[in-house]
C-alpha atoms as a PDB file:
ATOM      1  CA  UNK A   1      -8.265 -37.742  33.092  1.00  0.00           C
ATOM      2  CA  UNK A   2      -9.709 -39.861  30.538  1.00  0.00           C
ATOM      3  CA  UNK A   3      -8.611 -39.708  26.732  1.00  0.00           C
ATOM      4  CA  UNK A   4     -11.678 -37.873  25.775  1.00  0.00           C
ATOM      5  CA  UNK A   5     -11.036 -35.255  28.458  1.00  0.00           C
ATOM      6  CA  UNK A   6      -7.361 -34.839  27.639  1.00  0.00           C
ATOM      7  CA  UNK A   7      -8.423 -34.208  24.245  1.00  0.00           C
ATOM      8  CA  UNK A   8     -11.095 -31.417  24.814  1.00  0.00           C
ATOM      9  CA  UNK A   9      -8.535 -30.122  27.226  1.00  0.00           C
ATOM     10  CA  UNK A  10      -5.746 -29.908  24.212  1.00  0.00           C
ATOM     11  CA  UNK A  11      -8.346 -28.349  21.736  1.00  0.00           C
ATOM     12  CA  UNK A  12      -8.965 -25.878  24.175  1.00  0.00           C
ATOM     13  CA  UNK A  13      -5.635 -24.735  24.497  1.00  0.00           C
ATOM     14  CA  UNK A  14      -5.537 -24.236  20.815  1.00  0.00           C
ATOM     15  CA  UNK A  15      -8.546 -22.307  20.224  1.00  0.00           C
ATOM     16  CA  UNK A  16      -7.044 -19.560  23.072  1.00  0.00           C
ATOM     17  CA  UNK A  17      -4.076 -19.700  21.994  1.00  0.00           C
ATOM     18  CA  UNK A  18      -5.432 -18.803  18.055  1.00  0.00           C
ATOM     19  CA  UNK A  19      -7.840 -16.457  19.621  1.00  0.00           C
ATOM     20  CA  UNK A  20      -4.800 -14.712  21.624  1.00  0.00           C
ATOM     21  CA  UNK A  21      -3.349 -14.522  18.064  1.00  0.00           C
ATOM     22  CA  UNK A  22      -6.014 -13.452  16.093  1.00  0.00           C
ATOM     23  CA  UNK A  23      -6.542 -10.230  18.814  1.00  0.00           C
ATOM     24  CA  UNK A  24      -2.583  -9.486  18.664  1.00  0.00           C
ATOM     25  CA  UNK A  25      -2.695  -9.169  14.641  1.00  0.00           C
ATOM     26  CA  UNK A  26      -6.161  -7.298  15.125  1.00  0.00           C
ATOM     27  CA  UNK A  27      -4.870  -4.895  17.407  1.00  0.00           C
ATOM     28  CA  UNK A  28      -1.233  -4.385  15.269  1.00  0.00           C
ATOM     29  CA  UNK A  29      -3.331  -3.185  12.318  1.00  0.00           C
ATOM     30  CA  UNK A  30      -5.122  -1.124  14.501  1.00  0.00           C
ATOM     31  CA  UNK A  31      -2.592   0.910  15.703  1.00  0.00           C
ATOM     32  CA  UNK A  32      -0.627   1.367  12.818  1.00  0.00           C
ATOM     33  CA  UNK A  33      -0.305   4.027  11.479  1.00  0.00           C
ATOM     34  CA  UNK A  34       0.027   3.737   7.374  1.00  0.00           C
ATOM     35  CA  UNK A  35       2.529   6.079   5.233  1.00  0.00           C
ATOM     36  CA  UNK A  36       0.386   6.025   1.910  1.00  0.00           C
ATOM     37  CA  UNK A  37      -3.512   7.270   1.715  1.00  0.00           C
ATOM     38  CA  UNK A  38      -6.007   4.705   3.465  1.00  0.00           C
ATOM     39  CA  UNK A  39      -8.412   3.452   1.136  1.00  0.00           C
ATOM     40  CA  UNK A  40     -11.995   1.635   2.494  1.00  0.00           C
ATOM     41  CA  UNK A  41     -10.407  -1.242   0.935  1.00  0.00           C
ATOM     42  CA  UNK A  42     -12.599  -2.086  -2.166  1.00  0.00           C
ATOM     43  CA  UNK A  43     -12.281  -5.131  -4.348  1.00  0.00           C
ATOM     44  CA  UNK A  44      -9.762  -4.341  -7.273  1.00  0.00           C
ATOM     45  CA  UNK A  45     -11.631  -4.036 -10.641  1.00  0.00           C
ATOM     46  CA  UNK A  46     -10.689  -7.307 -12.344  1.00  0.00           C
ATOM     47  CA  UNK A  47      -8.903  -6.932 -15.752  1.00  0.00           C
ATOM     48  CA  UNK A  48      -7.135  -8.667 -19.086  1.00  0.00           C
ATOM     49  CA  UNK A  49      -4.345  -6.721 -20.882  1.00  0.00           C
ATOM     50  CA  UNK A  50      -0.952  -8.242 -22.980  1.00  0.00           C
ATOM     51  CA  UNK A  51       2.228  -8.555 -20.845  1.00  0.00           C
ATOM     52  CA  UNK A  52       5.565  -7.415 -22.025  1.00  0.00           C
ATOM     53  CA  UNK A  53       6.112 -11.466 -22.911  1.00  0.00           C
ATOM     54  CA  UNK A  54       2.980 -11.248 -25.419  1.00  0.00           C
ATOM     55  CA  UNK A  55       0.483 -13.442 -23.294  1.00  0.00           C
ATOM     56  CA  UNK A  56      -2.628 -11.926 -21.873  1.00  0.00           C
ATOM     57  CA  UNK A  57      -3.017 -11.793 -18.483  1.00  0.00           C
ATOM     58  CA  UNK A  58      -5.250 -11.269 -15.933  1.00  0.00           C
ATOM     59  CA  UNK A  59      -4.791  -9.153 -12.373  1.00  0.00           C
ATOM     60  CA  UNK A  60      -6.526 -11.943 -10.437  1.00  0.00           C
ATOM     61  CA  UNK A  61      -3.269 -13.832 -11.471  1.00  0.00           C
ATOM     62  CA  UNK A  62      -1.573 -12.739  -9.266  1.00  0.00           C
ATOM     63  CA  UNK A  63      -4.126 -13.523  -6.186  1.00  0.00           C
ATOM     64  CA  UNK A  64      -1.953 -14.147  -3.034  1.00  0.00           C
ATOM     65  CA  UNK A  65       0.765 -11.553  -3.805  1.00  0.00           C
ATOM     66  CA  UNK A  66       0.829  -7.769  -2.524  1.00  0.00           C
ATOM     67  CA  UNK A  67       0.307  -5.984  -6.121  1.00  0.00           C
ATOM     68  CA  UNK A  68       1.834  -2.536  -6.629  1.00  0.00           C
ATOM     69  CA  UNK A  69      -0.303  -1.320  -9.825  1.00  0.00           C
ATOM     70  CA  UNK A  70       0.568   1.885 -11.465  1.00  0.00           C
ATOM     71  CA  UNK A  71      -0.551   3.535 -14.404  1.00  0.00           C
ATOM     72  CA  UNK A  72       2.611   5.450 -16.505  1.00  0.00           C
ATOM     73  CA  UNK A  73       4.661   4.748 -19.994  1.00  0.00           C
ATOM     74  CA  UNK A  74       7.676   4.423 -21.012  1.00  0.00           C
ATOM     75  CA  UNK A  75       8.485   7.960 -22.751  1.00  0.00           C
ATOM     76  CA  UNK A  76       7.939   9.705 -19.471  1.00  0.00           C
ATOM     77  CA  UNK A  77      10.626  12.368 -18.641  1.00  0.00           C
ATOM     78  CA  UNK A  78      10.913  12.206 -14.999  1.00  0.00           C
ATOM     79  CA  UNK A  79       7.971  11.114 -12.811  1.00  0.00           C
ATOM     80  CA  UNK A  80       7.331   7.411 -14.294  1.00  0.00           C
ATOM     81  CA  UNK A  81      10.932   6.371 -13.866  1.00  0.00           C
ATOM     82  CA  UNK A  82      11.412   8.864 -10.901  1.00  0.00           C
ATOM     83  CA  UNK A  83       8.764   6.381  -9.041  1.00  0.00           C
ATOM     84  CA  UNK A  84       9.837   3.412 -10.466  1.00  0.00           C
ATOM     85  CA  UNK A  85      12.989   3.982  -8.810  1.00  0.00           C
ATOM     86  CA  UNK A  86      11.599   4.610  -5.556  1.00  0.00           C
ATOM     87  CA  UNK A  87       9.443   1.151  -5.655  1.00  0.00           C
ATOM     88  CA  UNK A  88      12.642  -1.178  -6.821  1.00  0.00           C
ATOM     89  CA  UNK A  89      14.683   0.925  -3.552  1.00  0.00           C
ATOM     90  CA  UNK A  90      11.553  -0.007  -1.299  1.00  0.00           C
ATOM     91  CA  UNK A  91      11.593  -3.827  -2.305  1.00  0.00           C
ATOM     92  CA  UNK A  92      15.644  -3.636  -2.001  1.00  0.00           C
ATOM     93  CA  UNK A  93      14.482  -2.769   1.477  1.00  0.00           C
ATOM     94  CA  UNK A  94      12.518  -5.296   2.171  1.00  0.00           C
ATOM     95  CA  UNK A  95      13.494  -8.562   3.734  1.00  0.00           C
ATOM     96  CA  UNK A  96      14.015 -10.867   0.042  1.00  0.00           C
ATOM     97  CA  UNK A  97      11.246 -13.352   0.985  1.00  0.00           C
ATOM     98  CA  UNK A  98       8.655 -10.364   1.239  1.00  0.00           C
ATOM     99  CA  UNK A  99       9.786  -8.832  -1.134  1.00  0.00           C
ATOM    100  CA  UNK A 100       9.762 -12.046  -3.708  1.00  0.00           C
ATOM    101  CA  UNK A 101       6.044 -11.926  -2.519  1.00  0.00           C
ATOM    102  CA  UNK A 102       5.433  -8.396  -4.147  1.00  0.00           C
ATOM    103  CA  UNK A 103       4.615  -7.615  -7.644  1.00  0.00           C
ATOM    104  CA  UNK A 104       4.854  -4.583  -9.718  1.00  0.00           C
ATOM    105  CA  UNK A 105       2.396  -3.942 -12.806  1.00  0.00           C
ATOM    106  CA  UNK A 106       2.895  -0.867 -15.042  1.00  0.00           C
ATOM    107  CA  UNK A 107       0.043  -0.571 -17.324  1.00  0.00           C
ATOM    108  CA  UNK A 108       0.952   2.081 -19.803  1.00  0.00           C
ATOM    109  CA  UNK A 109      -1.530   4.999 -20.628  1.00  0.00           C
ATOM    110  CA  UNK A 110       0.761   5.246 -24.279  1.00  0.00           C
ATOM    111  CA  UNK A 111      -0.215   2.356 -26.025  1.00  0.00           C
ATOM    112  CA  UNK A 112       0.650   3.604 -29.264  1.00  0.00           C
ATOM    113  CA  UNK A 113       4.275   3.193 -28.639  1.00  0.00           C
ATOM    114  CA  UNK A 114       4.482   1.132 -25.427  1.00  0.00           C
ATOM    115  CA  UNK A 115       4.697  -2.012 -26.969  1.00  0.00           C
ATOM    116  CA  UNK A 116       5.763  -5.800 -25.159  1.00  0.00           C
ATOM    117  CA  UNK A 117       9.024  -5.127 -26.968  1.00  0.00           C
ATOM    118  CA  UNK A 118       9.079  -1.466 -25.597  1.00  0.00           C
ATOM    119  CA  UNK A 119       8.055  -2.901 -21.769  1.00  0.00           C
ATOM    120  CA  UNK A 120      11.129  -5.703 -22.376  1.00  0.00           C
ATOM    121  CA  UNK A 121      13.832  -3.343 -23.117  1.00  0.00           C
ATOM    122  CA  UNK A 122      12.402  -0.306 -20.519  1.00  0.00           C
ATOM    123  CA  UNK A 123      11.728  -2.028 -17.470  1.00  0.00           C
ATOM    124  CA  UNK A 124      14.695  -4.245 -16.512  1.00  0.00           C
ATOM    125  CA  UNK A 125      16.646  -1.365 -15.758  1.00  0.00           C
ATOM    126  CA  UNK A 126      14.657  -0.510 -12.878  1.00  0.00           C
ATOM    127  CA  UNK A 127      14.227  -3.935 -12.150  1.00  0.00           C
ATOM    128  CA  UNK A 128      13.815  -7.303 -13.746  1.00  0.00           C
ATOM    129  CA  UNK A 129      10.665  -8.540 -11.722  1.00  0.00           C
ATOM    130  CA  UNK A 130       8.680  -5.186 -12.928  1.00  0.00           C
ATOM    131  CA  UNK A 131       5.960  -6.288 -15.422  1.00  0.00           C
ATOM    132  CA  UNK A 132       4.574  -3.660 -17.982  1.00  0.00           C
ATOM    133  CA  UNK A 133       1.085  -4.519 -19.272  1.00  0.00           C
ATOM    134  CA  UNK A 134      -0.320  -2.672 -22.498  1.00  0.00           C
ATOM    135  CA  UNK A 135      -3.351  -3.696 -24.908  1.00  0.00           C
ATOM    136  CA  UNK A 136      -5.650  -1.851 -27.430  1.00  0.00           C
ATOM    137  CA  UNK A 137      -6.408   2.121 -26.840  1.00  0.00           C
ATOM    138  CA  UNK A 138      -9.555   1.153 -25.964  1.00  0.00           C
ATOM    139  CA  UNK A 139      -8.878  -1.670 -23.239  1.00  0.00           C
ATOM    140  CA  UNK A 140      -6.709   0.689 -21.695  1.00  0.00           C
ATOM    141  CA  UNK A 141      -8.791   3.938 -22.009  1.00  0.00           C
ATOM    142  CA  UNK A 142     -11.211   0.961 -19.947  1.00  0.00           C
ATOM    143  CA  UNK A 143      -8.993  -0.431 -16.873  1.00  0.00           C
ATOM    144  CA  UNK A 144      -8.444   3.371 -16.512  1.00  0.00           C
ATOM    145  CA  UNK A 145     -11.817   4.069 -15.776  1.00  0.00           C
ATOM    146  CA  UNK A 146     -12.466   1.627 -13.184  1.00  0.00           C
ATOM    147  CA  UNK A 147      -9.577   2.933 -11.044  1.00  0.00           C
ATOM    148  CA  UNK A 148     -10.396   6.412 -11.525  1.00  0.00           C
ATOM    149  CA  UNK A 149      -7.480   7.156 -13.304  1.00  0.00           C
ATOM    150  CA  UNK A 150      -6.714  10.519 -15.891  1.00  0.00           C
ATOM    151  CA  UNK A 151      -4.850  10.377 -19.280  1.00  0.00           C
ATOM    152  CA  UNK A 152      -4.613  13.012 -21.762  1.00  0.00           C
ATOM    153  CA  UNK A 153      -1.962  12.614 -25.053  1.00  0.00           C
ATOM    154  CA  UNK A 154      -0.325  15.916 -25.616  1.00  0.00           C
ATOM    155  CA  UNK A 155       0.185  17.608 -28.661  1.00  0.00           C
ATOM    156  CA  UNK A 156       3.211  16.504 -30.867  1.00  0.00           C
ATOM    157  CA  UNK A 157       6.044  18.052 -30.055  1.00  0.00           C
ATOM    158  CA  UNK A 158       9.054  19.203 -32.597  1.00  0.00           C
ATOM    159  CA  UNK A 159      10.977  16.735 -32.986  1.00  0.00           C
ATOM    160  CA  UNK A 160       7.497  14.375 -33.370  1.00  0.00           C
ATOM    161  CA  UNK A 161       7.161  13.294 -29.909  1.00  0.00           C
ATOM    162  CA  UNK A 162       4.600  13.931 -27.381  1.00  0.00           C
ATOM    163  CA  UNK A 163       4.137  13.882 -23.804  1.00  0.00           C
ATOM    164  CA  UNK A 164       1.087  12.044 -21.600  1.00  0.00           C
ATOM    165  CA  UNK A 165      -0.047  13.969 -18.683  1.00  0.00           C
ATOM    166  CA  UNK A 166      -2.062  11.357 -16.332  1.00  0.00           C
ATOM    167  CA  UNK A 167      -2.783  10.773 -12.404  1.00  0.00           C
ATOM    168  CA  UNK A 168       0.382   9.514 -11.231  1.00  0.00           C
ATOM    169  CA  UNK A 169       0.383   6.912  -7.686  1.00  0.00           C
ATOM    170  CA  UNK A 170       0.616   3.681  -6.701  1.00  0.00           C
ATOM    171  CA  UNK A 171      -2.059   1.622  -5.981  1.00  0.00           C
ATOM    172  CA  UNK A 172      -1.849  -1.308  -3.303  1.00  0.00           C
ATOM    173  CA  UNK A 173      -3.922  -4.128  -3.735  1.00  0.00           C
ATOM    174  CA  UNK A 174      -3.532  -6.796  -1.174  1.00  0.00           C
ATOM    175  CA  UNK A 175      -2.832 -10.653  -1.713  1.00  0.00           C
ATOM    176  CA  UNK A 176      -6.964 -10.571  -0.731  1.00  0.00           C
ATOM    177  CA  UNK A 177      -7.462  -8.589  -4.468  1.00  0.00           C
ATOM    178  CA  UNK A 178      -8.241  -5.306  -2.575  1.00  0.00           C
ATOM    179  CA  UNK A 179      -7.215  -1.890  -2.883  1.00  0.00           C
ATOM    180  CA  UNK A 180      -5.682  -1.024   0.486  1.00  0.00           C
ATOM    181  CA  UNK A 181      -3.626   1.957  -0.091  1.00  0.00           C
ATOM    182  CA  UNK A 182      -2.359   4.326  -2.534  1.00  0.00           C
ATOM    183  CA  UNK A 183       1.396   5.779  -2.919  1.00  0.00           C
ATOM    184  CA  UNK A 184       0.803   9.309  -4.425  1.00  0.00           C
ATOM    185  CA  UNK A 185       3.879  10.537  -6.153  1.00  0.00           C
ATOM    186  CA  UNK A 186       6.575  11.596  -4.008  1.00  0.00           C
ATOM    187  CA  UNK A 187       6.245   8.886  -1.177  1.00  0.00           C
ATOM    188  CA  UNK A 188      10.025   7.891  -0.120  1.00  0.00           C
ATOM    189  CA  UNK A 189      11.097   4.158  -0.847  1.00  0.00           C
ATOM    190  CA  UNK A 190      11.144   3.756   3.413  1.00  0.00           C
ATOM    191  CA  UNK A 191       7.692   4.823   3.573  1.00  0.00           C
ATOM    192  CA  UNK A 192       6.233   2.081   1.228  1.00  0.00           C
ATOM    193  CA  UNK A 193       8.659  -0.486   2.215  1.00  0.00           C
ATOM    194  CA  UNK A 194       7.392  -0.398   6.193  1.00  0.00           C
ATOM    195  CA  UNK A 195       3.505  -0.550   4.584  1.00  0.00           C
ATOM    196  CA  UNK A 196       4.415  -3.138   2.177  1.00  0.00           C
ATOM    197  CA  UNK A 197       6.133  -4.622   4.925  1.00  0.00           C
ATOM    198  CA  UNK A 198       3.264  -4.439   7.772  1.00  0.00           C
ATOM    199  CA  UNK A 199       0.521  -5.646   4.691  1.00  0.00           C
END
């Protein structure tokens, strides 16, 4: 066999053997069978808002990690820190390298009083990766649009408080920058750890 021959003969081999591959993955995301809702997988509206660290950021950022993205603030009584409880147990499941390859942004529908200083003191005890993102009324009343999401403020209560009633899930955009599935509230930390896991 000549070296020419040997050569196509070894490039062969690895073109079946990526093809073999590439039909294994195909048909492992075929039959799975996800926890959260299915989405058709559009591209995640792009965005700027002010981190809890006072720089603006961008969601195309953080391109190449899974991104959980969920809309909430920091005053909420039970089912903000009810979830993110559930998504710090999910990434506790996780294997740590996947899980260091997962990102959590909070982008409050309370501006007002959901400050970078707020976000620094609220979110580390759920966990200290979790990043809260907040801006102007307007830029949020805007990022909540393109993901379809629902915020009302609520009238002021006694004691001069007031409560936010808005859509409440997770949204799962892939390291791709696409939406591929949504957590709505009540999914169980196992669930989205074995999605998170098979994305």
């Amino acid at each position: 066999m000549t070296r020419s021959s040997r050569w196509i003969a070894a490039l062969a081999i690895v073109v079946a053997v990526a093809a073999a591959r590439t039909a294994w993955l195909v048909g492992k995301e075929r039959n799975y069978v996800f926890h959260g809702v299915t989405t058709e997988a559009p591209l995640a509206a792009e965005f700027e808002l002010t981190a809890q660290s006072g720089t603006r950021v961008h969601l195309s950022d953080f391109r190449g990690k899974l991104v959980l993205l969920y809309f909430g603030y920091t005053h909420c009584p039970g089912v903000c820190p009810t979830t993110l409880a559930e998504v710090d147990q999910a990434l506790k499941a996780l294997d740590p390298q996947k899980a260091s390859h997962v990102q959590l942004l909070m982008v409050s529908v309370d501006p007002e009083r959901d400050t970078p200083e707020r976000f620094r003191a609220y979110l580390p005890h759920f966990n200290p990766t979790f990043l809260g993102l907040t801006g102007t009324p307007k830029e949020i009343a805007t990022v909540a649009a393109r993901y379809g999401i629902y915020y009302r403020k609520g009238a002021p209560e006694p004691g001069g408080g007031y409560f936010v009633d808005h859509t409440s899930m997770v949204m799962v955009v892939d390291p791709a920058g696409r939406v591929r599935l949504l957590f709505p509230f009540g999914t169980t930390a196992k669930d989205m750890a074995t999605d998170m896991a098979h994305l």
